[in-house]
PDB file of N, CA and C in Angstrom:
ATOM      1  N   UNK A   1      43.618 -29.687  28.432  1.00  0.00           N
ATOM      2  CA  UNK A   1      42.605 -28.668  28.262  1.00  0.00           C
ATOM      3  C   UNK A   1      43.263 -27.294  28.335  1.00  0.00           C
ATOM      4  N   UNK A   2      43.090 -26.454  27.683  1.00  0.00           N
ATOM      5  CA  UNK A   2      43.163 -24.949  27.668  1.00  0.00           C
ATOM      6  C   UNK A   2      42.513 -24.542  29.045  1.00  0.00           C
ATOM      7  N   UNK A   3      43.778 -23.486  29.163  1.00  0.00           N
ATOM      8  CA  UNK A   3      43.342 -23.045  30.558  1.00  0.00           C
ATOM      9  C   UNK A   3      42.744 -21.868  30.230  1.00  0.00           C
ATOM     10  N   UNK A   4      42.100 -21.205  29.103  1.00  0.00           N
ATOM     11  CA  UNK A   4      41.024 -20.836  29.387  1.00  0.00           C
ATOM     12  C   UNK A   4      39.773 -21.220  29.090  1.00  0.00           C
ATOM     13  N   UNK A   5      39.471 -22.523  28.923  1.00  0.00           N
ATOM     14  CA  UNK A   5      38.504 -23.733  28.806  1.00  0.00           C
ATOM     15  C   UNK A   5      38.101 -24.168  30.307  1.00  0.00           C
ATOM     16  N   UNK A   6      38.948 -24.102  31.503  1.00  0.00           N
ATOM     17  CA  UNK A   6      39.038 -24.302  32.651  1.00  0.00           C
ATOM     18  C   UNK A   6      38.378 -23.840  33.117  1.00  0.00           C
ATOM     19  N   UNK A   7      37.059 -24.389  33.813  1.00  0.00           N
ATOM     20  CA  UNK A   7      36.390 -23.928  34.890  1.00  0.00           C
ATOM     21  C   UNK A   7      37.412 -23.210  35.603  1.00  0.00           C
ATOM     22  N   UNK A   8      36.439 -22.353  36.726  1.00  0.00           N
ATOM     23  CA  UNK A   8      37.565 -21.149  37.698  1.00  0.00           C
ATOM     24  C   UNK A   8      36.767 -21.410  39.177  1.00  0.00           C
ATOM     25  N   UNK A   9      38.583 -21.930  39.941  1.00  0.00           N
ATOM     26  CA  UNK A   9      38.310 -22.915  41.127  1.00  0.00           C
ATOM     27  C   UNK A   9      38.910 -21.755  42.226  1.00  0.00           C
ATOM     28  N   UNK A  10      38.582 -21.575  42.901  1.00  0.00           N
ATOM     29  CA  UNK A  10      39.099 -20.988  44.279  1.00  0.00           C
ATOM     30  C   UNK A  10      39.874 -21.904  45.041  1.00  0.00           C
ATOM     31  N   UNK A  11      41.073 -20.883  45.298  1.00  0.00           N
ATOM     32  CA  UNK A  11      42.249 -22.026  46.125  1.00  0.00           C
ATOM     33  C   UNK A  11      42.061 -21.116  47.114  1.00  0.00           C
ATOM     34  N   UNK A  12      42.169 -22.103  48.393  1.00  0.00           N
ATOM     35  CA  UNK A  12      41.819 -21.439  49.756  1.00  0.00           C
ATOM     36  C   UNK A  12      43.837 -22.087  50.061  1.00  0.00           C
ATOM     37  N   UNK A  13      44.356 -20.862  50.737  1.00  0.00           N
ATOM     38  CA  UNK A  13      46.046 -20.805  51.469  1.00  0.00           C
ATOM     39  C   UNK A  13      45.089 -21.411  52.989  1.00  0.00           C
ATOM     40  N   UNK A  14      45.799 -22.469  53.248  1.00  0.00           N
ATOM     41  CA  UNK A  14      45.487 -22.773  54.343  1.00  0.00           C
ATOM     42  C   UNK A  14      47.004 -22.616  55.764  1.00  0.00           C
ATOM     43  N   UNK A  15      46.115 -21.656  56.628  1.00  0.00           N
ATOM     44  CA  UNK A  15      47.452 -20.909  57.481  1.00  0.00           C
ATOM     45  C   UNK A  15      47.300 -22.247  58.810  1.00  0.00           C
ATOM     46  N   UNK A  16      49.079 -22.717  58.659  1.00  0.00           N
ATOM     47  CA  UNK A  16      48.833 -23.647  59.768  1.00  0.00           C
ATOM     48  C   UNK A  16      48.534 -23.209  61.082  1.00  0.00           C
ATOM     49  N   UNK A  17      48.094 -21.923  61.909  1.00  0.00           N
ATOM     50  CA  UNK A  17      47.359 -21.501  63.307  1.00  0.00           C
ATOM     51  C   UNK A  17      45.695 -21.476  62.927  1.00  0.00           C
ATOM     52  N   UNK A  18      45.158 -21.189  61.604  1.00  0.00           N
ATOM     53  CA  UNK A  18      43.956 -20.837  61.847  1.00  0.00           C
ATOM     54  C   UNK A  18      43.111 -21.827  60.873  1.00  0.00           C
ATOM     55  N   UNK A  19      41.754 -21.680  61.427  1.00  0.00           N
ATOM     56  CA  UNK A  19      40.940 -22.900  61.572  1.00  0.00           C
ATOM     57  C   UNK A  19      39.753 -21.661  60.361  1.00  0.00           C
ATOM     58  N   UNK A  20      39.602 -22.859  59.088  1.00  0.00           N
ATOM     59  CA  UNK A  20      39.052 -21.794  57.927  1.00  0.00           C
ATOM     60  C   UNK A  20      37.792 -22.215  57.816  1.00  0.00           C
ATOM     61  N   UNK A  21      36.976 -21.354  58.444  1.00  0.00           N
ATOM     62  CA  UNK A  21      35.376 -22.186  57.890  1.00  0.00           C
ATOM     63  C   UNK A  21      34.606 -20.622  57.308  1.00  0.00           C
ATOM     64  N   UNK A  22      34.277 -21.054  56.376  1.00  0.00           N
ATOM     65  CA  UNK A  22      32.822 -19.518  55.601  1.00  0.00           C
ATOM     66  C   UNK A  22      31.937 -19.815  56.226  1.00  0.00           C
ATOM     67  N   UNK A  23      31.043 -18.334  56.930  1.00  0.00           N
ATOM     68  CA  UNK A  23      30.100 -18.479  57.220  1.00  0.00           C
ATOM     69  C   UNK A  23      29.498 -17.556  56.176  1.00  0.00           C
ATOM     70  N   UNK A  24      28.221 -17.989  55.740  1.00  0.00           N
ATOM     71  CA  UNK A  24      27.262 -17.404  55.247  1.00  0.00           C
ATOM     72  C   UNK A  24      27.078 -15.818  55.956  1.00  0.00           C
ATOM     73  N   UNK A  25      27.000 -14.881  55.056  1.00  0.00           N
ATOM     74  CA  UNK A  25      26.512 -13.657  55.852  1.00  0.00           C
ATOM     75  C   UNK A  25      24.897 -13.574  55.633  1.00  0.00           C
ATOM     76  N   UNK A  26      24.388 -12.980  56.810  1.00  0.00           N
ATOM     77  CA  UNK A  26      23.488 -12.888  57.562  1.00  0.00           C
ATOM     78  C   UNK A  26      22.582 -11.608  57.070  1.00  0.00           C
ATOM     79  N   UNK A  27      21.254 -11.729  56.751  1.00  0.00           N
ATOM     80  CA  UNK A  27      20.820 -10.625  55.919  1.00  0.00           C
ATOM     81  C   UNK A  27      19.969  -9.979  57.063  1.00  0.00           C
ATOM     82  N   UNK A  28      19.978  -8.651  57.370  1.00  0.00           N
ATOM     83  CA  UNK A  28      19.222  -8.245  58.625  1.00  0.00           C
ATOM     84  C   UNK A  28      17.610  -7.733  57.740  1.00  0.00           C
ATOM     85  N   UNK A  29      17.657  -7.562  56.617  1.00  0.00           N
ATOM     86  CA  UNK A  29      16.637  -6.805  55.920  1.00  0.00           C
ATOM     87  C   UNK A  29      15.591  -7.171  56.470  1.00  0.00           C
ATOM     88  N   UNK A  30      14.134  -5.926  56.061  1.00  0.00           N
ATOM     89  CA  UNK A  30      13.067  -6.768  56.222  1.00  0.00           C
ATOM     90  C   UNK A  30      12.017  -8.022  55.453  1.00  0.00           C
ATOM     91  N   UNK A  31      11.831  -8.814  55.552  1.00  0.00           N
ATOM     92  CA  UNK A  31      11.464  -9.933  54.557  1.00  0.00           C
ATOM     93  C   UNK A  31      10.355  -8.818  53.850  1.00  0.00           C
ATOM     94  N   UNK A  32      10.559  -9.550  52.449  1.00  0.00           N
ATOM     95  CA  UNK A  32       9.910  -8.352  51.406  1.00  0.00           C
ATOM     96  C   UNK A  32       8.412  -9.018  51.312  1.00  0.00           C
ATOM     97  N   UNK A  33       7.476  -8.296  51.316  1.00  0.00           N
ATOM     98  CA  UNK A  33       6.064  -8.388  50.786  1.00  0.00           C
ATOM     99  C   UNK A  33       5.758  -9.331  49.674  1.00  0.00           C
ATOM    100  N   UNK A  34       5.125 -10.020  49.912  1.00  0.00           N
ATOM    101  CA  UNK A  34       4.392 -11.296  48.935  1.00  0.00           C
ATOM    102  C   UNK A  34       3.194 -10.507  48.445  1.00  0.00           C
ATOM    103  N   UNK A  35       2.890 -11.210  47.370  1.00  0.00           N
ATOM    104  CA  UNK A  35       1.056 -11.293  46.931  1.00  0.00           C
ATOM    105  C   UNK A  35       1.078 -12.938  47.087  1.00  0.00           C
ATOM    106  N   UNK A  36       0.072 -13.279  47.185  1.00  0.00           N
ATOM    107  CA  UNK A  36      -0.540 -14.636  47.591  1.00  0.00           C
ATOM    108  C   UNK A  36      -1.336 -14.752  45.930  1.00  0.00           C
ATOM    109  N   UNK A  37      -1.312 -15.725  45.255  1.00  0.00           N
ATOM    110  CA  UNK A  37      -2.371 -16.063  44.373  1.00  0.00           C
ATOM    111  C   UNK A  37      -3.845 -15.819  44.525  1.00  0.00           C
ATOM    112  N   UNK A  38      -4.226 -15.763  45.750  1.00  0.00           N
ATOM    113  CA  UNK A  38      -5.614 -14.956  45.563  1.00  0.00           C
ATOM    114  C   UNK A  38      -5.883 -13.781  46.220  1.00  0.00           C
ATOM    115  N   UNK A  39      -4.526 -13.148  46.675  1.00  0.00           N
ATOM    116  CA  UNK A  39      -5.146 -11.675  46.602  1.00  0.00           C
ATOM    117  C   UNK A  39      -5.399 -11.061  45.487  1.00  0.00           C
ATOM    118  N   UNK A  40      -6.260  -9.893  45.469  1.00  0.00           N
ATOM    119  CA  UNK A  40      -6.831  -8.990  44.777  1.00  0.00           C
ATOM    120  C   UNK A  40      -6.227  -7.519  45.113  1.00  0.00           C
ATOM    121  N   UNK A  41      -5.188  -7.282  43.954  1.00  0.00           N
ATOM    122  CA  UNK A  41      -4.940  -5.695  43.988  1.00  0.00           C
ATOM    123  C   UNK A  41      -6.016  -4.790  43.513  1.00  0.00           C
ATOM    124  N   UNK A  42      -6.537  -4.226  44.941  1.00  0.00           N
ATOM    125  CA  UNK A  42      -7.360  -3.398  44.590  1.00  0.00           C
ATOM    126  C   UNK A  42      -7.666  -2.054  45.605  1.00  0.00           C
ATOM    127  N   UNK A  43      -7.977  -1.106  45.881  1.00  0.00           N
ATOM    128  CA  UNK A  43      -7.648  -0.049  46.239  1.00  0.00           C
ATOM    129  C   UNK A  43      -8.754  -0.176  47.756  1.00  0.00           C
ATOM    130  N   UNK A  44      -9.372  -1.367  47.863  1.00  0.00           N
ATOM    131  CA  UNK A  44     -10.202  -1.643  48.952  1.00  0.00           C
ATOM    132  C   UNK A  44      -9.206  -2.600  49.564  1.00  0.00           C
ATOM    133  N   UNK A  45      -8.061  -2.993  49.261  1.00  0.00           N
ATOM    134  CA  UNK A  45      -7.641  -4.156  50.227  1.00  0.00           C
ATOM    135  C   UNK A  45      -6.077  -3.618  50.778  1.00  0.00           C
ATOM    136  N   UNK A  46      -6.924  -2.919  51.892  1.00  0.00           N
ATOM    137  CA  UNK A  46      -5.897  -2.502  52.790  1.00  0.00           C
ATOM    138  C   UNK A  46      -4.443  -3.069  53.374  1.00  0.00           C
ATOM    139  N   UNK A  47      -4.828  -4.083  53.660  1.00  0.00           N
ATOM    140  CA  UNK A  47      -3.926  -4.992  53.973  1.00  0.00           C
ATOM    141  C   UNK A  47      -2.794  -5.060  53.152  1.00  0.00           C
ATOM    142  N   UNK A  48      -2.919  -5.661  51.855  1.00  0.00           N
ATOM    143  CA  UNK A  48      -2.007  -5.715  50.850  1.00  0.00           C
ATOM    144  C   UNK A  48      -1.258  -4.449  50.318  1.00  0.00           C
ATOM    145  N   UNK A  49      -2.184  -2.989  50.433  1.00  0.00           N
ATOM    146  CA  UNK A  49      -1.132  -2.114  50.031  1.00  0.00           C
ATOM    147  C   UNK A  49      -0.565  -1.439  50.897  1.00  0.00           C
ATOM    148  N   UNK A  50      -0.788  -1.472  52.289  1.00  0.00           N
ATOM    149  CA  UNK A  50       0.179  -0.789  53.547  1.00  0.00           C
ATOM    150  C   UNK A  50       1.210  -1.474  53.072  1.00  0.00           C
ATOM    151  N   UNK A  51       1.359  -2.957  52.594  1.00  0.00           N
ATOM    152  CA  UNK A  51       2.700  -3.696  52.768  1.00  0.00           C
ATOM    153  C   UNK A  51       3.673  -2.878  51.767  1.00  0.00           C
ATOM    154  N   UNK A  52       3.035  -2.560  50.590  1.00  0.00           N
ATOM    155  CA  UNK A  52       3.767  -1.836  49.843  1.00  0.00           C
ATOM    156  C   UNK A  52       4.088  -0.605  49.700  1.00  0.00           C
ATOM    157  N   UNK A  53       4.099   0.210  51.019  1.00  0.00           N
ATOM    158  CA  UNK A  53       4.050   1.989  50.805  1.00  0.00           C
ATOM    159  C   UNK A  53       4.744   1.712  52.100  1.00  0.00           C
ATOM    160  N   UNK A  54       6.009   3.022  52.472  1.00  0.00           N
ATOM    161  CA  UNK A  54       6.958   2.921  53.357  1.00  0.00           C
ATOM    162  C   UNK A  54       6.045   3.544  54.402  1.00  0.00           C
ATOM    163  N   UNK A  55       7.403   3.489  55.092  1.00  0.00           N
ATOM    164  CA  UNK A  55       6.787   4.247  56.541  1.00  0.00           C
ATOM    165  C   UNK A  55       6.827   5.755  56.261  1.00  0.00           C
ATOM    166  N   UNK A  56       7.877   6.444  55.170  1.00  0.00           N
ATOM    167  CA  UNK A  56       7.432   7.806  54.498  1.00  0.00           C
ATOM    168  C   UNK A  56       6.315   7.999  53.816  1.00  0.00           C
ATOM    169  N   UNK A  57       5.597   7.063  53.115  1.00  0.00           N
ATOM    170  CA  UNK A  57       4.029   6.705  52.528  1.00  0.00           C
ATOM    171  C   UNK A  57       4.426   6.862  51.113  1.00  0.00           C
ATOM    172  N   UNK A  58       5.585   6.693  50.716  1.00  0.00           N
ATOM    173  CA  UNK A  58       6.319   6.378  49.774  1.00  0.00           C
ATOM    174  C   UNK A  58       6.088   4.853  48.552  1.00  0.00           C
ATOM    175  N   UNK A  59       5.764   4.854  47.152  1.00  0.00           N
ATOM    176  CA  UNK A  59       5.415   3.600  47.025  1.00  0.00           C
ATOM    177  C   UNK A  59       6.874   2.666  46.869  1.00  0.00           C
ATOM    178  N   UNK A  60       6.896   1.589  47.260  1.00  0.00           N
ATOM    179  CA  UNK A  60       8.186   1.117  46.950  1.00  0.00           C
ATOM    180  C   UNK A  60       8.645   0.513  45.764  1.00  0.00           C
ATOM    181  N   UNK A  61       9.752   0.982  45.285  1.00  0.00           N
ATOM    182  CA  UNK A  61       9.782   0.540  43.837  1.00  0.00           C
ATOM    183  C   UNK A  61       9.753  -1.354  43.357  1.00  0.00           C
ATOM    184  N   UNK A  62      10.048  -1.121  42.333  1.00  0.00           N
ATOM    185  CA  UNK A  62      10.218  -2.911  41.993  1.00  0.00           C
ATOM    186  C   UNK A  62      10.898  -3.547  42.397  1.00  0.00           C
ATOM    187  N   UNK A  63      12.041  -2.969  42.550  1.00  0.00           N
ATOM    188  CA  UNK A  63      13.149  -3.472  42.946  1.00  0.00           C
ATOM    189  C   UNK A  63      12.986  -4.069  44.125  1.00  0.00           C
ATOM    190  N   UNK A  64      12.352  -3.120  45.177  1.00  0.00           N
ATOM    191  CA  UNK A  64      12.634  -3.610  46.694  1.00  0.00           C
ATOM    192  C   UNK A  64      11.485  -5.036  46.766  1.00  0.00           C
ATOM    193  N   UNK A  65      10.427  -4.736  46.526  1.00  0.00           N
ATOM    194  CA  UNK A  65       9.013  -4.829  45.937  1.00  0.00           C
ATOM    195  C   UNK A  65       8.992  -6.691  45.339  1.00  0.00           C
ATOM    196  N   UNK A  66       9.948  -6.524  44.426  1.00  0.00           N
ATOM    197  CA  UNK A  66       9.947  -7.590  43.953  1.00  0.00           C
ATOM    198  C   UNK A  66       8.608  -8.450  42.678  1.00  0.00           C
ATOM    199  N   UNK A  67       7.986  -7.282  42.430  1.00  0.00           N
ATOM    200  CA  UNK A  67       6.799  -7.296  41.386  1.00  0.00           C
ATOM    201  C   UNK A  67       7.005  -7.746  40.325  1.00  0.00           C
ATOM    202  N   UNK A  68       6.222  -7.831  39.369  1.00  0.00           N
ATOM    203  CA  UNK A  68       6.133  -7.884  38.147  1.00  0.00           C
ATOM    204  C   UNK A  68       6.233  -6.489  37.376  1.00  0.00           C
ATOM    205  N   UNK A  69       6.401  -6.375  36.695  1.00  0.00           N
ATOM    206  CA  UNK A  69       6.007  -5.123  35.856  1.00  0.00           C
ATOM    207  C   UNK A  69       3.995  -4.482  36.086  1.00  0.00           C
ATOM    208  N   UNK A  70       3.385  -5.482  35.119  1.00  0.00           N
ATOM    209  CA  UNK A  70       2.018  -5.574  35.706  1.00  0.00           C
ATOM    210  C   UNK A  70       1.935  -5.302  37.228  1.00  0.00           C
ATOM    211  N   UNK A  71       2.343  -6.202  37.774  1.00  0.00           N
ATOM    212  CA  UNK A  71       1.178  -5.835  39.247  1.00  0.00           C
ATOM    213  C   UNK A  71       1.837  -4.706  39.834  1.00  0.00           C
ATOM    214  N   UNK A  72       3.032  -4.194  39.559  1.00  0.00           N
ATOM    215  CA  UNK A  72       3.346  -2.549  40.306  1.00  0.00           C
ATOM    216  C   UNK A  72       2.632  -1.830  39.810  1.00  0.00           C
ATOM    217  N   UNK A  73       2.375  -1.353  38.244  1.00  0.00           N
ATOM    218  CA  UNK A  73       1.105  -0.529  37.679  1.00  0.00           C
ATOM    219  C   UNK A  73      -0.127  -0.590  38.118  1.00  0.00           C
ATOM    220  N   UNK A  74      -0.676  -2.348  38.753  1.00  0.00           N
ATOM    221  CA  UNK A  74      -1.356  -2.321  39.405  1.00  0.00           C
ATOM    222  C   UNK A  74      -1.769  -2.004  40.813  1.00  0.00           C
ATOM    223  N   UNK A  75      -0.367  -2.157  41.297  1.00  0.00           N
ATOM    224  CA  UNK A  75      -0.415  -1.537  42.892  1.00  0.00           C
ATOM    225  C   UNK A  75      -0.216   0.101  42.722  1.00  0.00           C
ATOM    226  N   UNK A  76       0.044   0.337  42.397  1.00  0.00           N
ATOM    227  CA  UNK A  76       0.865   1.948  42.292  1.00  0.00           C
ATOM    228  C   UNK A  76      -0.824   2.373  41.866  1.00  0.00           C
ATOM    229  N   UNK A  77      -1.782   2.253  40.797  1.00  0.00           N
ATOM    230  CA  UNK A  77      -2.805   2.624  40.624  1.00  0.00           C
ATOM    231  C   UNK A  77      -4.143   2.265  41.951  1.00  0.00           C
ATOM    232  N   UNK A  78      -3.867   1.220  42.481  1.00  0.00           N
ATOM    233  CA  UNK A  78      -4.740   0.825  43.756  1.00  0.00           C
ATOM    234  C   UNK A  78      -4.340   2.111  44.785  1.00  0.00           C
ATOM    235  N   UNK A  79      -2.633   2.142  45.214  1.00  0.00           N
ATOM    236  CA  UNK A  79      -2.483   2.911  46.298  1.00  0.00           C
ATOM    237  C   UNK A  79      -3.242   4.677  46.073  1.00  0.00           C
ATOM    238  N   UNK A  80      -2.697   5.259  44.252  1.00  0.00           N
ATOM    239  CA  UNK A  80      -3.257   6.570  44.541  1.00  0.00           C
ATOM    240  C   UNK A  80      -4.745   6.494  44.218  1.00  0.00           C
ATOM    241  N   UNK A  81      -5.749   5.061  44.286  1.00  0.00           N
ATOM    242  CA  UNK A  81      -6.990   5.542  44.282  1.00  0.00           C
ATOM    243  C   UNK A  81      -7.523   5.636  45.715  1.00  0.00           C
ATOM    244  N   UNK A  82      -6.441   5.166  46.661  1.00  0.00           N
ATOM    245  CA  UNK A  82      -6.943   4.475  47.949  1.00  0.00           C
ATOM    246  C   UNK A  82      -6.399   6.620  48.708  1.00  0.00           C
ATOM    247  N   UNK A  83      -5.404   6.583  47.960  1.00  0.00           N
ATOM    248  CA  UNK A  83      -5.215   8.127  48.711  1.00  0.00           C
ATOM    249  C   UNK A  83      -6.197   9.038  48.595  1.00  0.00           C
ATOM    250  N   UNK A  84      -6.630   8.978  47.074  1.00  0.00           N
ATOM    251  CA  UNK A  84      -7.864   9.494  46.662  1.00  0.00           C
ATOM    252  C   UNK A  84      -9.146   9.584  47.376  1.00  0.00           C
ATOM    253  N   UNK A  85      -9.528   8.992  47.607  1.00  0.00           N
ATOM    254  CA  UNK A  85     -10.437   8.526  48.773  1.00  0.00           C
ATOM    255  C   UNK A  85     -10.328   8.301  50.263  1.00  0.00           C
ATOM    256  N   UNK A  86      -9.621   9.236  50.721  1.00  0.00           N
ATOM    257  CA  UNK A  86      -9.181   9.410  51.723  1.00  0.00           C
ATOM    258  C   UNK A  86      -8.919   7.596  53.205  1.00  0.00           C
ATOM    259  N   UNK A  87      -8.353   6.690  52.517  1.00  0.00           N
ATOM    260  CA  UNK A  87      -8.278   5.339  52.997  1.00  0.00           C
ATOM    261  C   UNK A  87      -6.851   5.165  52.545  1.00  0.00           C
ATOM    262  N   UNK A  88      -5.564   6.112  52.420  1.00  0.00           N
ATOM    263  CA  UNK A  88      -4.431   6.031  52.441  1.00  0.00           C
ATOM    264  C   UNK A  88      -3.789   7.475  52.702  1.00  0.00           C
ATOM    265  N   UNK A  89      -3.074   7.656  53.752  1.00  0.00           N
ATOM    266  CA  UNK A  89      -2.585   9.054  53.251  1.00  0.00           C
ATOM    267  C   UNK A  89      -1.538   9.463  52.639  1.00  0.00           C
ATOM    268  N   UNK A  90      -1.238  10.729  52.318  1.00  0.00           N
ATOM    269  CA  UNK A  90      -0.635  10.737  51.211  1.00  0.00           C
ATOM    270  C   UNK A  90       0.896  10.945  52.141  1.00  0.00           C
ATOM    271  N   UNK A  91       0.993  11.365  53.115  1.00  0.00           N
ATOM    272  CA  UNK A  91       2.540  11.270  53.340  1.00  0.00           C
ATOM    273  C   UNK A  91       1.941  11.109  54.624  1.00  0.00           C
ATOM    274  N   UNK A  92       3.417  10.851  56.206  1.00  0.00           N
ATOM    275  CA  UNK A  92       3.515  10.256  57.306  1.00  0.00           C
ATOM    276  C   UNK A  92       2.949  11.426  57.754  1.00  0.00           C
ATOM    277  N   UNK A  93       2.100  11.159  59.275  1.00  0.00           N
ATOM    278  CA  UNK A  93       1.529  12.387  60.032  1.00  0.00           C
ATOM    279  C   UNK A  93       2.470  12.965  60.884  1.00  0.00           C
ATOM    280  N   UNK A  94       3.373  12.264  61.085  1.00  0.00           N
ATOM    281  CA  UNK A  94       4.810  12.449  62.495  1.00  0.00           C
ATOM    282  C   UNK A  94       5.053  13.896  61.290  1.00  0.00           C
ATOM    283  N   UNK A  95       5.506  14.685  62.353  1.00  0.00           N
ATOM    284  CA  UNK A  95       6.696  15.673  62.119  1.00  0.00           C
ATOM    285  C   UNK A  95       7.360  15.958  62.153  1.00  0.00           C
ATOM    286  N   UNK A  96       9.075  15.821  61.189  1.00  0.00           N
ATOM    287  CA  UNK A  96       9.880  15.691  61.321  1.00  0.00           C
ATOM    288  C   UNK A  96      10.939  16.308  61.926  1.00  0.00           C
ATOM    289  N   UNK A  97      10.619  17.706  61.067  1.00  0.00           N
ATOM    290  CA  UNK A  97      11.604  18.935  61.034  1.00  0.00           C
ATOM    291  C   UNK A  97      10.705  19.667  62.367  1.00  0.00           C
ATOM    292  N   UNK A  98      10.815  20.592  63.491  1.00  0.00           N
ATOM    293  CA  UNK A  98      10.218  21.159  64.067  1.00  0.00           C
ATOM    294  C   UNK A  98      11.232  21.904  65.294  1.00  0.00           C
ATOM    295  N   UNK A  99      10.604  23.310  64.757  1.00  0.00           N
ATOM    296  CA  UNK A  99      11.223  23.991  65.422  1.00  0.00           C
ATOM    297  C   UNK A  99      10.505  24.109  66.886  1.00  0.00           C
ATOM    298  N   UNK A 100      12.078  24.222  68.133  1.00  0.00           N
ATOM    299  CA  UNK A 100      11.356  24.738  69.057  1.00  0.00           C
ATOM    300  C   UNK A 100      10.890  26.041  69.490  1.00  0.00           C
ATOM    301  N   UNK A 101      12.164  26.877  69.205  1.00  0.00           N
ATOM    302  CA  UNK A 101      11.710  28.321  69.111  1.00  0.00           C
ATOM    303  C   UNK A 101      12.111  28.970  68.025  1.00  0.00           C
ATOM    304  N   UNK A 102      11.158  30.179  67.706  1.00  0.00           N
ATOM    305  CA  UNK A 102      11.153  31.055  66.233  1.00  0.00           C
ATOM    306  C   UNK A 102      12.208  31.670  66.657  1.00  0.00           C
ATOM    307  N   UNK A 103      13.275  32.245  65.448  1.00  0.00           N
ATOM    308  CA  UNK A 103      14.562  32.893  65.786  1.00  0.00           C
ATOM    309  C   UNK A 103      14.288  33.915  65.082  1.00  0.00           C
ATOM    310  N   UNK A 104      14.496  35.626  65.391  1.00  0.00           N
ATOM    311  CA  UNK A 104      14.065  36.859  65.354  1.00  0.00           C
ATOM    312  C   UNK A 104      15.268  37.595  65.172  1.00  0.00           C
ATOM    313  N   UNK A 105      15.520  37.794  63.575  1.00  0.00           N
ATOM    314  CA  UNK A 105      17.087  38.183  63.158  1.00  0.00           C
ATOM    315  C   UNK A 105      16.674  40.023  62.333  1.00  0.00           C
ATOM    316  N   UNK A 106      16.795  40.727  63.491  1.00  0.00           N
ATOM    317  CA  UNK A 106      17.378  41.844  63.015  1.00  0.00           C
ATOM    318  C   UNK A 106      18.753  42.739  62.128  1.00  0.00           C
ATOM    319  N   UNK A 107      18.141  43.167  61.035  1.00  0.00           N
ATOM    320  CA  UNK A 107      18.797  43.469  59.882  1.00  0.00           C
ATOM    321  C   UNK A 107      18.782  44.821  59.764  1.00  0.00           C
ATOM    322  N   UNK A 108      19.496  45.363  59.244  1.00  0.00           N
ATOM    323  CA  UNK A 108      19.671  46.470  59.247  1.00  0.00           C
ATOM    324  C   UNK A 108      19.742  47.124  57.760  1.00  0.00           C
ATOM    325  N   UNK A 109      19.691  48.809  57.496  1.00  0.00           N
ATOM    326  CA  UNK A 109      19.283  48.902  56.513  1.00  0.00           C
ATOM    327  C   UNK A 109      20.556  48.320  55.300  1.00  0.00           C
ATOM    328  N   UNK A 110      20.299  47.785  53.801  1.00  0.00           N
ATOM    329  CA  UNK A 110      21.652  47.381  53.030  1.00  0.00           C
ATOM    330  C   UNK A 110      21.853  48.902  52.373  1.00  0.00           C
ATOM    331  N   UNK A 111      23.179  48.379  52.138  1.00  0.00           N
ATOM    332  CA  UNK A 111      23.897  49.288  51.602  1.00  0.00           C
ATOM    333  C   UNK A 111      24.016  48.795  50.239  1.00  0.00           C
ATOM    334  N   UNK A 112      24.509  49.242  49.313  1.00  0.00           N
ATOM    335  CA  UNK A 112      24.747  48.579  47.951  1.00  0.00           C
ATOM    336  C   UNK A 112      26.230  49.647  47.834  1.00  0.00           C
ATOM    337  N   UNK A 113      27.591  48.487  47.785  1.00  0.00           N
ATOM    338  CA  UNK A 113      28.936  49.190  47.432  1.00  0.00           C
ATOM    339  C   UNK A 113      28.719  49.507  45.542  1.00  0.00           C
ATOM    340  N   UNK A 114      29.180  50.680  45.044  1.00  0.00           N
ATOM    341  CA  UNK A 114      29.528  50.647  44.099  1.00  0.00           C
ATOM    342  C   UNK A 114      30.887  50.443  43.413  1.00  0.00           C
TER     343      UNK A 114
END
């Protein structure tokens, strides 16, 4: 057989002190949001679209999401009717940035060099 006809085999060097086993790596993520066959994307079912809007109130894309094409148009249209109607908000209430004290910067008059 042609070796580039050859399936492509991994050769493991086996070191005579060490003991070679793969472990699977370990995914810490958070398990991603399902739809169930009989939920209903709809801008009354709370439940289902918290799962899909971050903790920034951000919608999450497909990617993370794992959607269809369809049902993100459909979620993405549920979440801004649900903002609409004040039963989603539109961004997190925490505050991020916050100053403790106002800083009071005296300036003086400019000059302009010619």
């Amino acid at each position: 057989m042609d070796k580039s006809k050859q399936p492509f085999h991994i050769t493991i060097i086996k070191h005579p002190f060490r003991k070679h086993k793969y472990k699977p790596k370990r995914s810490f993520r958070m398990p991603l949001p399902r739809i169930q066959p009989g939920d209903r994307i709809d801008y009354r079912n709370m439940s289902l679209i918290n799962r899909f809007v971050s903790e920034q109130g951000k919608i999450l894309p497909r990617r993370v999401s794992k959607l269809t094409l369809r049902q993100q148009r459909l979620m993405t249209i549920a979440i801004k009717q649900a903002r609409i109607l004040s039963s989603l908000p539109f961004t997190n209430g925490e505050i991020q940035f916050e100053r403790t004290k106002s800083i009071f910067r005296a300036t003086g008059p400019r000059t302009i060099k010619k």
